[in-house]
Protein backbone atom coordinates (compact mmCIF):
# COMPACT_ATOMS: atom_id res chain seq x y z
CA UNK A 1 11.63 -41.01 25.93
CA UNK A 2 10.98 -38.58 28.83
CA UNK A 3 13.15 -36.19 27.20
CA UNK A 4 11.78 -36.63 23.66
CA UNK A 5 7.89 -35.79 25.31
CA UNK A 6 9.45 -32.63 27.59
CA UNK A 7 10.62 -31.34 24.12
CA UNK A 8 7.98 -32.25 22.00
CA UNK A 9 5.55 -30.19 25.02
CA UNK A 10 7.42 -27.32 24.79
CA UNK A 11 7.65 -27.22 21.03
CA UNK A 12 3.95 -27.08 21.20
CA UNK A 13 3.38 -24.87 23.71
CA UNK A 14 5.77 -22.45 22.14
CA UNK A 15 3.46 -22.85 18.73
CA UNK A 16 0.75 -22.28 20.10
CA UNK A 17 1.72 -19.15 21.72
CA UNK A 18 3.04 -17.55 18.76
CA UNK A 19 -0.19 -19.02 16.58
CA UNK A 20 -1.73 -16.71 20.06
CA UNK A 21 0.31 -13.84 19.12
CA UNK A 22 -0.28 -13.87 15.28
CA UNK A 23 -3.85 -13.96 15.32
CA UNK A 24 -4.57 -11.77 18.94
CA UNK A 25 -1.59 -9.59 19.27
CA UNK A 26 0.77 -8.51 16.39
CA UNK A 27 -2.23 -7.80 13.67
CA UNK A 28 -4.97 -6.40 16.20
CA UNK A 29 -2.85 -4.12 18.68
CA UNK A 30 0.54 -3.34 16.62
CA UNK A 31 0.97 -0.61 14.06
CA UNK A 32 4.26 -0.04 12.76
CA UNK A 33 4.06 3.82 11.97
CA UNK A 34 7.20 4.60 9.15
CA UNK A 35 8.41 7.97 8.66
CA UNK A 36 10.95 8.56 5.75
CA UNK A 37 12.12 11.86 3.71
CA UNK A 38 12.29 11.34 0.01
CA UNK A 39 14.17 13.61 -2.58
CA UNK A 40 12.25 14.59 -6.02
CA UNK A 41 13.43 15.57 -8.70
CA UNK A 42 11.94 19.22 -10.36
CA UNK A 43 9.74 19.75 -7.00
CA UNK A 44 8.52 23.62 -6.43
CA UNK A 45 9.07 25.84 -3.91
CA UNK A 46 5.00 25.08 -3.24
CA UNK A 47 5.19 21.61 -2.43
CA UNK A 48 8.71 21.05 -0.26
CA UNK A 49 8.18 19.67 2.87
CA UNK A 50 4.75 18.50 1.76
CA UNK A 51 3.72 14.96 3.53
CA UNK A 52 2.14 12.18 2.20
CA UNK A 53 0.00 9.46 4.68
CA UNK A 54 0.21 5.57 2.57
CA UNK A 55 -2.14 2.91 3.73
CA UNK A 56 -3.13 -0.25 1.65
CA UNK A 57 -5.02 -3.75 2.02
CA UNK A 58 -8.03 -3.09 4.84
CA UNK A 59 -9.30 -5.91 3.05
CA UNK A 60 -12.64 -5.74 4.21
CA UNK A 61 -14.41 -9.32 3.98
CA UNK A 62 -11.39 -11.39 4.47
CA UNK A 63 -12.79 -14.10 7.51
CA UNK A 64 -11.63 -12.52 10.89
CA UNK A 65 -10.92 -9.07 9.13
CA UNK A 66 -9.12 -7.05 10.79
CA UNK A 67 -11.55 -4.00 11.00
CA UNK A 68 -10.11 -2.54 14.23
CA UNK A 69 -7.13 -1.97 13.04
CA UNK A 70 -7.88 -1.01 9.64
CA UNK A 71 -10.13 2.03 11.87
CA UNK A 72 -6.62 2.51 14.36
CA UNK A 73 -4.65 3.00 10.77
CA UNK A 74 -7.05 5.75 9.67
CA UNK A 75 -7.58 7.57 12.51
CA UNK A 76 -3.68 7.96 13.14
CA UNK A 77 -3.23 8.95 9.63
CA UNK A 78 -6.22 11.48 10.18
CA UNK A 79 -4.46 12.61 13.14
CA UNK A 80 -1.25 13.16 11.56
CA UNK A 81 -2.39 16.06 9.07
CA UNK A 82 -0.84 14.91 5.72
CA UNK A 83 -1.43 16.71 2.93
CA UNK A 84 -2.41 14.10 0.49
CA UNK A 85 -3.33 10.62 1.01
CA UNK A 86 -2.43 7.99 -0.75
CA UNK A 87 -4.30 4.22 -0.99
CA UNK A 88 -3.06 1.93 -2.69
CA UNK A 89 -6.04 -0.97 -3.39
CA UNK A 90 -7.51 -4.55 -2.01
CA UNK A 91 -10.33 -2.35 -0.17
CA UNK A 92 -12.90 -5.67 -0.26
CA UNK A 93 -12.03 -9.27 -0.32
CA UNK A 94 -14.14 -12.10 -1.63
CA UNK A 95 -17.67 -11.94 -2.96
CA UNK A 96 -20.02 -10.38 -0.11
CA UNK A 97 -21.50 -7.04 -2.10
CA UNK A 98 -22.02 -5.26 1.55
CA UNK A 99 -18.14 -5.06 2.14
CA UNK A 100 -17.99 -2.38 -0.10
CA UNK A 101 -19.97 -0.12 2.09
CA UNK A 102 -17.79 -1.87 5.28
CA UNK A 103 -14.92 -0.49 3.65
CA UNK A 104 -16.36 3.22 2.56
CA UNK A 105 -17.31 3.48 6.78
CA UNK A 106 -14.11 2.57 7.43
CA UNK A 107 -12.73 5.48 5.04
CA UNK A 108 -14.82 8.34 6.35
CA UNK A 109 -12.56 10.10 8.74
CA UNK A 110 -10.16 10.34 5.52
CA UNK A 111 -13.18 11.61 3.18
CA UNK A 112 -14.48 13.89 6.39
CA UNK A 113 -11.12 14.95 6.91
CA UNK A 114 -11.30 17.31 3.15
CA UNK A 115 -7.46 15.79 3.01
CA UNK A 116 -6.68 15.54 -0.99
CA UNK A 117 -7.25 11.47 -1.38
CA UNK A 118 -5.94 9.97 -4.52
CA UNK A 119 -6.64 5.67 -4.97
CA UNK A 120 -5.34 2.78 -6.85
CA UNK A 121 -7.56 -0.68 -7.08
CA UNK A 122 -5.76 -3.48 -5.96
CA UNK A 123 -6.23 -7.28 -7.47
CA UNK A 124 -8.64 -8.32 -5.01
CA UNK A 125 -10.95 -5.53 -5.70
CA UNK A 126 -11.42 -6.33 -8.94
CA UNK A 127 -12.01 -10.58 -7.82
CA UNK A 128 -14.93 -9.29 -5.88
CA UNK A 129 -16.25 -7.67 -8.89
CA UNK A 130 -16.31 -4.45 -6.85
CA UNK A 131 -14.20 -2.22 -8.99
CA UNK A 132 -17.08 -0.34 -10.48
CA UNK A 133 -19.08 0.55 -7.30
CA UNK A 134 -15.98 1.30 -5.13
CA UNK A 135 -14.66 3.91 -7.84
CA UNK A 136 -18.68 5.23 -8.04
CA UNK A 137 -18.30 5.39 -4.24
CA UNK A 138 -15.03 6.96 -3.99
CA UNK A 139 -15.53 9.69 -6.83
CA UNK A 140 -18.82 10.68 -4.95
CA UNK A 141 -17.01 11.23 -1.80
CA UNK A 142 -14.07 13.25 -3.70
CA UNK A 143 -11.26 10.31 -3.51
CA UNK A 144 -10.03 10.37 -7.20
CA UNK A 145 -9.26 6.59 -8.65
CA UNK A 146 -6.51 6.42 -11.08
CA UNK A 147 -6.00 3.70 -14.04
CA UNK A 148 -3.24 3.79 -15.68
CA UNK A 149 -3.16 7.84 -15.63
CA UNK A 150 -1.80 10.68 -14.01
CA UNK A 151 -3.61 12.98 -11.78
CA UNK A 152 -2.62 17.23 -11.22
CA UNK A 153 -2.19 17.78 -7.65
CA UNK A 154 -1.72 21.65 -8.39
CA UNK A 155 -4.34 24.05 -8.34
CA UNK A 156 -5.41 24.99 -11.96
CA UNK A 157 -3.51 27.02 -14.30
CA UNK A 158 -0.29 26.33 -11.77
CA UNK A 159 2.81 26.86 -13.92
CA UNK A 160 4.96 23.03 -14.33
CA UNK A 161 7.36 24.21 -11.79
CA UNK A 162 4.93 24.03 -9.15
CA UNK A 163 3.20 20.90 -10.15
CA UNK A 164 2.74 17.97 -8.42
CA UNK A 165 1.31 14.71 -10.33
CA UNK A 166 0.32 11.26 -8.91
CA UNK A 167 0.37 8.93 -11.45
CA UNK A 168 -1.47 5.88 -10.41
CA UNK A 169 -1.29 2.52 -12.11
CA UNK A 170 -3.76 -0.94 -12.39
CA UNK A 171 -3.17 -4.06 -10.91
CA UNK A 172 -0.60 -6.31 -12.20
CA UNK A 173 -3.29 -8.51 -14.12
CA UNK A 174 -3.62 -8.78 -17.45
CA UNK A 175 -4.56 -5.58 -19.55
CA UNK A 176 -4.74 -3.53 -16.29
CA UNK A 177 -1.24 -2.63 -15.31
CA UNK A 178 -0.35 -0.23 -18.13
CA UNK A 179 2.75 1.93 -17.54
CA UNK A 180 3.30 3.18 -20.81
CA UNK A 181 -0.25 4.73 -20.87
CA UNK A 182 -0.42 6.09 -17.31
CA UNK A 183 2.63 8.45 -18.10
CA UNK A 184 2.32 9.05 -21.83
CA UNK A 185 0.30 12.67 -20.96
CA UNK A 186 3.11 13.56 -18.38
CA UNK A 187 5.41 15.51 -19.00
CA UNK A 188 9.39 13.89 -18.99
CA UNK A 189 10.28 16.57 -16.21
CA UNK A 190 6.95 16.85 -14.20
CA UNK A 191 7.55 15.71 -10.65
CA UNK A 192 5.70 13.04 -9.60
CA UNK A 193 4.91 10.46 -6.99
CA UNK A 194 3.61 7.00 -8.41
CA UNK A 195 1.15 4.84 -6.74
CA UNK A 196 0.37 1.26 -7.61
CA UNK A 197 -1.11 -1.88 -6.00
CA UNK A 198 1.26 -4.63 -6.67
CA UNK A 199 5.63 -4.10 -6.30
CA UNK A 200 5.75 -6.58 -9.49
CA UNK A 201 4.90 -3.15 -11.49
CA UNK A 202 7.84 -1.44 -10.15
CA UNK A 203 10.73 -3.03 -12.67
CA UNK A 204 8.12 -1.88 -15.92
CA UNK A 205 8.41 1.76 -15.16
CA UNK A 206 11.06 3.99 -17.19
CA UNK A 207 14.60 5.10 -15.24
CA UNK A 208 13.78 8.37 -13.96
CA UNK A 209 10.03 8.36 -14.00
CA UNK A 210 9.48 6.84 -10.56
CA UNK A 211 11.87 8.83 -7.90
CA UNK A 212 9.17 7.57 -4.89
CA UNK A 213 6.68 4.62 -5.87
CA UNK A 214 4.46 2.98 -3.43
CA UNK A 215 2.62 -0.55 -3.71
CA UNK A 216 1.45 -2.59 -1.19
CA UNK A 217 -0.42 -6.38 -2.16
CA UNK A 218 1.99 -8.61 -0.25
CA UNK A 219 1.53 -7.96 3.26
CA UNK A 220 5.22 -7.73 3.63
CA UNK A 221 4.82 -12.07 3.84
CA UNK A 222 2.29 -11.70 6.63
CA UNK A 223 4.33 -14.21 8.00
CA UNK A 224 8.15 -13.06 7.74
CA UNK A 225 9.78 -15.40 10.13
CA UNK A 226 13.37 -16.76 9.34
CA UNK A 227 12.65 -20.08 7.16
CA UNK A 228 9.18 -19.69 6.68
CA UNK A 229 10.20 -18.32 2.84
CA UNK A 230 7.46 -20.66 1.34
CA UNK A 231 4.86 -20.26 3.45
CA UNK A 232 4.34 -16.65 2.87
CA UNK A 233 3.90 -13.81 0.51
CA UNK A 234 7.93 -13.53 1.11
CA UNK A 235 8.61 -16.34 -1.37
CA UNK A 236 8.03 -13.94 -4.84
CA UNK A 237 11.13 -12.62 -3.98
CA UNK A 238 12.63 -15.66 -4.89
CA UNK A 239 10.07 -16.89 -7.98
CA UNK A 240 9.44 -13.70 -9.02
CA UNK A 241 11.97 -11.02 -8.03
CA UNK A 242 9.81 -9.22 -6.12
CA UNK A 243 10.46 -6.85 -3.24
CA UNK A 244 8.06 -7.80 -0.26
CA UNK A 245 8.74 -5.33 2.16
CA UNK A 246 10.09 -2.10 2.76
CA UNK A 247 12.66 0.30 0.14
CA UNK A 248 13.85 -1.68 -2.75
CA UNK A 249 17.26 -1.95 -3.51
CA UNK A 250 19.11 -0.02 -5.60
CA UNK A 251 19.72 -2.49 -8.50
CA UNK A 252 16.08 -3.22 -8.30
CA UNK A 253 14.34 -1.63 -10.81
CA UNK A 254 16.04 1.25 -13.35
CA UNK A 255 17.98 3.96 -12.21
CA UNK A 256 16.68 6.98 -10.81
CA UNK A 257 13.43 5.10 -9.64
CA UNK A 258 12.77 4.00 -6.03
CA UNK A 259 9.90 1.91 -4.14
CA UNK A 260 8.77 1.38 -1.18
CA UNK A 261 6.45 -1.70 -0.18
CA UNK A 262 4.10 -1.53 3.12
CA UNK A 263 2.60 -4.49 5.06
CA UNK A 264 -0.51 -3.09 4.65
CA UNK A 265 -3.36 -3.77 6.90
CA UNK A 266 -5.45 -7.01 6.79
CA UNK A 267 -5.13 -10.55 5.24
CA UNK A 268 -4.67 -13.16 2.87
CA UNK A 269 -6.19 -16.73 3.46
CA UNK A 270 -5.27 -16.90 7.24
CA UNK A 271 -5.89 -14.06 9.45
CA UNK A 272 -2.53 -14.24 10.82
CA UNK A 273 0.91 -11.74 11.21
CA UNK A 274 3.89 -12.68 12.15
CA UNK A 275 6.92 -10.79 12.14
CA UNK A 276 4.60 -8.21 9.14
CA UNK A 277 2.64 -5.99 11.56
CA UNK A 278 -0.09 -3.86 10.05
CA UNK A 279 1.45 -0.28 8.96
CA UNK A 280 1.18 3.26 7.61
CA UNK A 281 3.99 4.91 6.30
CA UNK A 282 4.37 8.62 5.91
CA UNK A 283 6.58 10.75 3.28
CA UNK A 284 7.84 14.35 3.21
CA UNK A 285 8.72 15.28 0.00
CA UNK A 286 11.57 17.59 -0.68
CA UNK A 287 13.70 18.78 -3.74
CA UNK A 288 16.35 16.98 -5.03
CA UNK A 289 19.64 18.64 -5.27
């Protein structure tokens, strides 16, 4: 019996040191920082080498939100001197109208910065109702938000070869996510970066059409330890086929296409991260051979 309470004590102490960890240490003082070279196809002379900063999910308004960090996230990215930023949605979370303007302070280094900004909405964004006044906000402090269309990162009149496009694509809910429409005014051989909110999109899009996607949404499970499948975000990629976290595989999706998935930055129904630390992830872009 002795034995049975010494193990049943340290069983609890040891969960309520990680519980300590997930809600004080690995959300609020970690950021993973990702750094990866991706190939596209058709890309000028103009834009090799160019870098792209990705950061989704502040989630402003969650309970507990995880505001510090969200700041942390922007001011590295600031820091780091990309040449277009990418943000791919869930800027607000529940109902509370003022986290819209939480979420635009949060922001401003990147809109002080003069960095070319280019956003998706995310799922929660639109829950809140906030879609219309974030997109009024963003547009008025130059951050272009794309549904379902792509968007000319070349100055204009800039011949195709030394075009770059972002095409950016909806939320997966219903008549929001349209891939067909976002690339119908593209042309087949324009090179492109896509940007989307939820990985789910990812299998829709054409072979060849999406050499470097982004999406964020699932907080790479936000809790990611081994057996804890169905307590997290991690369990679509069993119901639904879904990549959670990091570079899909190669048989997921069509050929020629490629994703990657951040953690992102704040929550989902508990502010907790286990094993799914908050992160940025940065991309240089060069030609494909």
């Amino acid at each position: 019996m002795k034995l049975w309470k010494y193990c049943a004590a340290v069983v609890g102490i040891f969960l309520v040191l990680l519980l300590g960890y997930g809600t004080l240490i690995e959300p609020r003082l970690i950021l993973d920082e990702q750094h990866h070279t991706t190939a596209i196809p058709e890309l000028g002379e103009e834009w090799e080498g160019t870098k792209v900063a990705f950061l989704a999910d502040i989630q402003v308004g969650m309970w507990w939100t995880n505001t510090g960090m969200a700041e942390k996230a922007v001011e590295r990215i600031v820091e780091e001197e990309p040449d277009v930023i990418l943000l791919g949605g869930d800027f607000v979370y529940g109902d509370d109208p003022s986290t819209v303007d939480d979420a635009m302070a949060i922001l401003q280094p990147i809109i002080d910065s003069g960095i070319t900004t280019v956003a998706v909405l995310g799922n929660h964004d639109y829950e809140a109702e906030a879609e219309e006044e974030l997109t009024t906000a963003f547009e008025s402090a130059g951050i272009s938000v794309l549904l379902n269309e792509a968007l000319a990162l070349s100055e204009p009149g800039a011949s195709a070869a030394d075009q770059l496009h972002v095409v950016g694509i909806g939320p997966a809910r219903p008549g929001l996510d349209d891939v067909e429409t976002a690339l119908a005014d593209l042309p087949e051989s324009a090179p492109r970066v896509v940007l989307m909110h939820n990985p789910r999109t990812y299998t829709q899009l054409p072979g060849g059409s999406a050499p470097l996607s982004m999406a964020g949404h699932t907080h790479c499970g936000q809790i990611a330890l081994p057996g804890t499948k169905d307590w997290s975000w991690m369990q679509m990629t069993k119901d639904e086929q879904v990549v959670a976290d990091g570079f899909a595989p190669p048989e997921h999706g069509e050929p020629g296409n490629r994703m990657f998935v951040t953690c992102g930055i704040g929550f989902s129904l508990v502010p907790v991260r286990i094993a799914a630390p908050p992160q940025i992830v940065f991309f240089e872009l060069t030609a494909a051979e």
